[in-house]
Protein backbone atom coordinates (compact mmCIF):
# COMPACT_ATOMS: atom_id res chain seq x y z
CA UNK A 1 99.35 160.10 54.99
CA UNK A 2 100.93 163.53 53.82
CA UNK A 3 100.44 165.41 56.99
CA UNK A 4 101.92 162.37 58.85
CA UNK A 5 105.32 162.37 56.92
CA UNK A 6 105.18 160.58 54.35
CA UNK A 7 107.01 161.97 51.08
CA UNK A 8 105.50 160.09 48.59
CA UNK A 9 101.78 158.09 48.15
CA UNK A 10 100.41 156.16 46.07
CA UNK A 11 96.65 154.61 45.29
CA UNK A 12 94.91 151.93 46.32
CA UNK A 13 95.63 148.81 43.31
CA UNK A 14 92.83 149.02 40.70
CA UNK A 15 92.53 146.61 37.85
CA UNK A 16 93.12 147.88 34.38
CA UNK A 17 90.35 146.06 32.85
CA UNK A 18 87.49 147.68 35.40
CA UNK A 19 88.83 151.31 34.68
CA UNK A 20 88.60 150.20 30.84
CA UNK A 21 85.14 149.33 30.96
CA UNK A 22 84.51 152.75 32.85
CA UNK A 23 83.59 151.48 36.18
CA UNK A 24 83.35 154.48 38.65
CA UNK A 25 84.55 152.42 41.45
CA UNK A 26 87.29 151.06 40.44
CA UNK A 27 88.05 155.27 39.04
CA UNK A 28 87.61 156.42 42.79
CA UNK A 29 90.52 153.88 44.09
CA UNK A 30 92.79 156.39 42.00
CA UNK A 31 91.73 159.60 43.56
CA UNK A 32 94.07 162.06 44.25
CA UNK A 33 93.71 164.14 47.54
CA UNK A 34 95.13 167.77 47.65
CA UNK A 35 97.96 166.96 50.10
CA UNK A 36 99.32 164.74 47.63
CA UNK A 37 102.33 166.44 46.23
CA UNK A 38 103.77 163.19 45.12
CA UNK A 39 101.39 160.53 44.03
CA UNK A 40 101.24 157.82 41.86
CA UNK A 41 98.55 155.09 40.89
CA UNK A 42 98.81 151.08 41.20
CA UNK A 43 97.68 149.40 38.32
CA UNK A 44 97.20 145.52 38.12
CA UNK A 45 96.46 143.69 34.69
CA UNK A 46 97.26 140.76 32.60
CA UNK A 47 97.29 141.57 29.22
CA UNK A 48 99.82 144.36 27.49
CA UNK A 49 97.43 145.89 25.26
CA UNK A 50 95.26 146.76 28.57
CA UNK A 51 98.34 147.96 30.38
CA UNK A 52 98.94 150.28 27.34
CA UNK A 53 95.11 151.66 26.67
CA UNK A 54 94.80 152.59 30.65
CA UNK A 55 98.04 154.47 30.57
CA UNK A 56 96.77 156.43 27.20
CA UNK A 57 93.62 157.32 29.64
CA UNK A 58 95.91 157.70 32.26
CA UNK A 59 98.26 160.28 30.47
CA UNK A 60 94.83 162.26 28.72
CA UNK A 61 92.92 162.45 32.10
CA UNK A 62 95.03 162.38 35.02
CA UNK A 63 97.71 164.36 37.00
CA UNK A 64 99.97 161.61 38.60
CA UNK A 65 103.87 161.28 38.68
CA UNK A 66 103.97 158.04 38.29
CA UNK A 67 102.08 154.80 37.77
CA UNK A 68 103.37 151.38 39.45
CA UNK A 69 103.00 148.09 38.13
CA UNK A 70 101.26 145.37 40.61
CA UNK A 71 102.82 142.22 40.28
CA UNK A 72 102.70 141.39 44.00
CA UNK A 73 98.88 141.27 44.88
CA UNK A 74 98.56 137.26 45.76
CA UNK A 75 94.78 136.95 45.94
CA UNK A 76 93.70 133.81 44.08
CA UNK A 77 90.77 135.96 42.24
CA UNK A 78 93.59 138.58 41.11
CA UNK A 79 96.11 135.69 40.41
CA UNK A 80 93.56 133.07 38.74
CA UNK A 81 91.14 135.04 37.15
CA UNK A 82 92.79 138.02 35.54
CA UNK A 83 96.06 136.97 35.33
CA UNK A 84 97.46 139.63 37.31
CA UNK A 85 99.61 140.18 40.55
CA UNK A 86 101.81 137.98 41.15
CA UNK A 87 101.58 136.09 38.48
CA UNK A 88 102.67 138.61 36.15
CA UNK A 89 105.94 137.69 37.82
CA UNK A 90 105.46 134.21 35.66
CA UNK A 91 105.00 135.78 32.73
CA UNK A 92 108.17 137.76 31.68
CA UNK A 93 107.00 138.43 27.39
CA UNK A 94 103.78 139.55 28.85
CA UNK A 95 105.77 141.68 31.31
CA UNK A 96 108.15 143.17 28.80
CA UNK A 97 105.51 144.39 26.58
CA UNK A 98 103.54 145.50 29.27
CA UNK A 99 106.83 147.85 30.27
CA UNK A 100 107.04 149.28 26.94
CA UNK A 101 103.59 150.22 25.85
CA UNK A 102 103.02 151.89 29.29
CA UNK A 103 106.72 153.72 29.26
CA UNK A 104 106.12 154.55 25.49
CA UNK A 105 102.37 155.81 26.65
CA UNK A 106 103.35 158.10 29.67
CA UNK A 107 105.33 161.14 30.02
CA UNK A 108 105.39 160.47 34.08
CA UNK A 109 107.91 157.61 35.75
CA UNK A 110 106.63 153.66 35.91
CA UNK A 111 107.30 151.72 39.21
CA UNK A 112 106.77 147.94 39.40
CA UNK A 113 105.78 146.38 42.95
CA UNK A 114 106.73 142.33 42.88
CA UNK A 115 107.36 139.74 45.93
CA UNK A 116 110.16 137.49 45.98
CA UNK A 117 108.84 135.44 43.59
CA UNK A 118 105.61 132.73 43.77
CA UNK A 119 106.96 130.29 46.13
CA UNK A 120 109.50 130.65 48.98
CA UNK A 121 111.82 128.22 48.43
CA UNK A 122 112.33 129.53 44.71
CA UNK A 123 112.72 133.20 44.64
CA UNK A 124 112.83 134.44 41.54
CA UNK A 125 113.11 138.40 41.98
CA UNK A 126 116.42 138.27 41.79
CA UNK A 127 116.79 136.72 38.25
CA UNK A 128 113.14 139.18 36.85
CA UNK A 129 115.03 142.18 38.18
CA UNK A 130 118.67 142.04 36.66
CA UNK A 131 116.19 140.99 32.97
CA UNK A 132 114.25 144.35 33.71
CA UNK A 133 117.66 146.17 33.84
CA UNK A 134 118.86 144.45 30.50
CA UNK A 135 115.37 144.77 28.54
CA UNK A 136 116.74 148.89 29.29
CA UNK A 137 113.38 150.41 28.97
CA UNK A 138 112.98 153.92 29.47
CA UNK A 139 110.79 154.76 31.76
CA UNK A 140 111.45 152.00 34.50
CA UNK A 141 112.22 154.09 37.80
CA UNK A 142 112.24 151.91 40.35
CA UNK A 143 111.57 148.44 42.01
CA UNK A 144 109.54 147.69 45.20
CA UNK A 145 110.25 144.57 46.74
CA UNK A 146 107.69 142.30 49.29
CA UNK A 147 109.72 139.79 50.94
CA UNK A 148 107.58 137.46 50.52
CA UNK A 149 106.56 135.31 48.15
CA UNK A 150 102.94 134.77 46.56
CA UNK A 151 102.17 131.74 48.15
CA UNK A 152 103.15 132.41 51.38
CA UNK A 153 101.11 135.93 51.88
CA UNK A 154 101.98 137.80 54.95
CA UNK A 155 102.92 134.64 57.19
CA UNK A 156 106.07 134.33 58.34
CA UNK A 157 108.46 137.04 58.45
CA UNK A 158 109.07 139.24 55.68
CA UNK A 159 113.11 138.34 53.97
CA UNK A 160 114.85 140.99 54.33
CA UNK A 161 118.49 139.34 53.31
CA UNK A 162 116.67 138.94 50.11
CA UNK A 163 115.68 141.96 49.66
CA UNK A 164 119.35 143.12 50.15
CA UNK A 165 120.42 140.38 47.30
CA UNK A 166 117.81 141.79 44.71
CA UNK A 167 118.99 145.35 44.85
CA UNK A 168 123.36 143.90 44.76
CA UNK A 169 121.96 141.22 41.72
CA UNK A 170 121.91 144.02 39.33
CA UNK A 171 124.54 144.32 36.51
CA UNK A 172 127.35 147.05 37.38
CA UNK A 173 127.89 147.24 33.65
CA UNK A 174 124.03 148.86 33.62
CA UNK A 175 122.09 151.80 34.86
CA UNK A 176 121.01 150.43 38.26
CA UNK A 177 117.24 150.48 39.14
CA UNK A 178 116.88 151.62 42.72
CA UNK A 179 115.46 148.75 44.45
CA UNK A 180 113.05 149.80 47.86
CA UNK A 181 112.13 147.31 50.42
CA UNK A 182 108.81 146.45 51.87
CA UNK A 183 107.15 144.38 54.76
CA UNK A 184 107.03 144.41 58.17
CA UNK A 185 107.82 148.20 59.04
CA UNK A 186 105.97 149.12 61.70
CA UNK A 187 108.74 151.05 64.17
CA UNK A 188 111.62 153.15 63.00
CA UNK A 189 113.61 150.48 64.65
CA UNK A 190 111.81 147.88 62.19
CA UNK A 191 113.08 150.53 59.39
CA UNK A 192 117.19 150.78 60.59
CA UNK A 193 117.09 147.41 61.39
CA UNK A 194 115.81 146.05 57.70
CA UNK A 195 117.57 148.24 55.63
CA UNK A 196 121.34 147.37 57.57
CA UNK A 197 120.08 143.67 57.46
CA UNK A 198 122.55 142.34 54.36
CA UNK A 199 126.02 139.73 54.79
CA UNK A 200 126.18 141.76 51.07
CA UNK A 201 129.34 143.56 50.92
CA UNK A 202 127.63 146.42 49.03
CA UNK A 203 124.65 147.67 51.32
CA UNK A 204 124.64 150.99 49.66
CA UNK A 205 122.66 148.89 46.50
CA UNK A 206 119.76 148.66 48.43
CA UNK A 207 117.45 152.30 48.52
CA UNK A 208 117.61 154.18 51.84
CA UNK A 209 113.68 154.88 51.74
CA UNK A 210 111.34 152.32 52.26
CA UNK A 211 107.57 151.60 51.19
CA UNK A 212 105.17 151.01 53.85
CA UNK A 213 101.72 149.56 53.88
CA UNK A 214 100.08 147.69 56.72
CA UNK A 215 102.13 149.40 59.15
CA UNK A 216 100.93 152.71 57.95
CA UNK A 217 97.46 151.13 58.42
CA UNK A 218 98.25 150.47 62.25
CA UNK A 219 100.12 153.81 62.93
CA UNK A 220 99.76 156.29 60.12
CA UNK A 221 101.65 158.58 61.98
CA UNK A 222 104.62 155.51 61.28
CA UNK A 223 107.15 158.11 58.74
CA UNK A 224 107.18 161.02 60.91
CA UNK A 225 108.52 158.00 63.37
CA UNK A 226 110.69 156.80 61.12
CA UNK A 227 112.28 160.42 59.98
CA UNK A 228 112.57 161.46 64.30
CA UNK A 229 113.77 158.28 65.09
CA UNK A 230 111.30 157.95 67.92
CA UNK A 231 109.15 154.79 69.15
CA UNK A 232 105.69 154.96 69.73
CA UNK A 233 103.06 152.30 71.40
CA UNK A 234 100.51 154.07 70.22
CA UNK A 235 98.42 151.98 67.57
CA UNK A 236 95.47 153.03 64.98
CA UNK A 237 91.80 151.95 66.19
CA UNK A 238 91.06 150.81 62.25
């Protein structure tokens, strides 16, 4: 993805427990590759004492600039099972404590990936984001929205108007945490379109970059779009 634009990558998610227990591959989903300048690595767990043993191994072992926080992954097995993804959005002690023993455990900057919340007609990323900003950890760099919610997936479109509210819900009285948007990018039109999409008086409280996922998969070449400002019909073959 670095030679097609993009400024910044990260990994593939990869469950704290597996990299605990050693397995090599669940290790290989956080490989760096050279071109990589600026890379970070998704982490998705349940438990706080996990989140803070894999960020020990991650600080000892690894070269990363950051490590991001999955509680947006909506799979039932991630969900059910390990208490992870999206659920972590449910869980906001778990959450905190998960914050602080991975901020007090790296030197590098933690990220946190969420949806709107687990159902659509109750968002809650809103309410977890302005708590984030209070709980004040150091560390905490930055917020990546889905505008979706758990249950609904990737159907329907992603809410962009939300998105907007999350990033204006934070306290002015606070250090704001940038808040990025994601889902359905897959033009630069998509990308102007989204991030002016806001009846918020204060558009600037939303992050000018975006994060981009399946419509990376479909046109990889999708940032260099975005930073020309050019359309393409072209599409990926994977």
């Amino acid at each position: 993805m670095k030679h097609f634009g993009a400024d910044i990558t990260c990994s593939e998610m990869a469950l704290a427990q597996n990299l605990i227990q050693g397995q090599i591959s669940e290790w290989a989903l956080l490989k760096r590759h050279s071109s990589e300048d600026v890379f970070g690595v998704q982490i998705a767990c349940g438990y706080a004492d996990q989140y803070t043993r894999v960020s020990e191994v991650i600080e000892n072992e690894m070269d990363v600039d950051f490590v991001d926080l999955n509680l947006g992954c909506p799979i039932d097995l991630i969900c059910d099972k390990y208490s992870a993804g999206a659920a972590m959005m449910l869980r906001e002690t778990k959450l905190r404590r998960s914050l602080e023993g991975i901020c007090k455990s790296l030197s590098c900057s933690v990220t946190i990936k969420m949806r709107t919340g687990w159902d659509e007609n109750k968002p809650i990323a809103t309410g977890l984001v302005r708590k984030i900003q209070e709980w004040g950890i150091d560390g905490v760099s930055a917020v990546m929205v889905h505008g979706r919610s758990r249950l609904q997936r990737y159907q329907k479109l992603a809410n962009w108007e939300y998105i907007h509210k999350v990033a204006a819900s934070q306290s002015a009285d606070l250090p704001r945490i940038p808040v990025i948007g994601n889902g359905d990018i897959f033009s630069y039109t998509d990308y102007y379109d989204k991030l002016s999409t806001s009846s918020n008086d204060d558009d600037s409280a939303l992050s000018p970059t975006a994060m981009v996922g399946r419509g990376a998969l479909i046109k990889p070449w999708l940032p260099t779009e975005i930073k020309e400002k050019r359309l393409s019909a072209e599409r990926s073959n994977f």
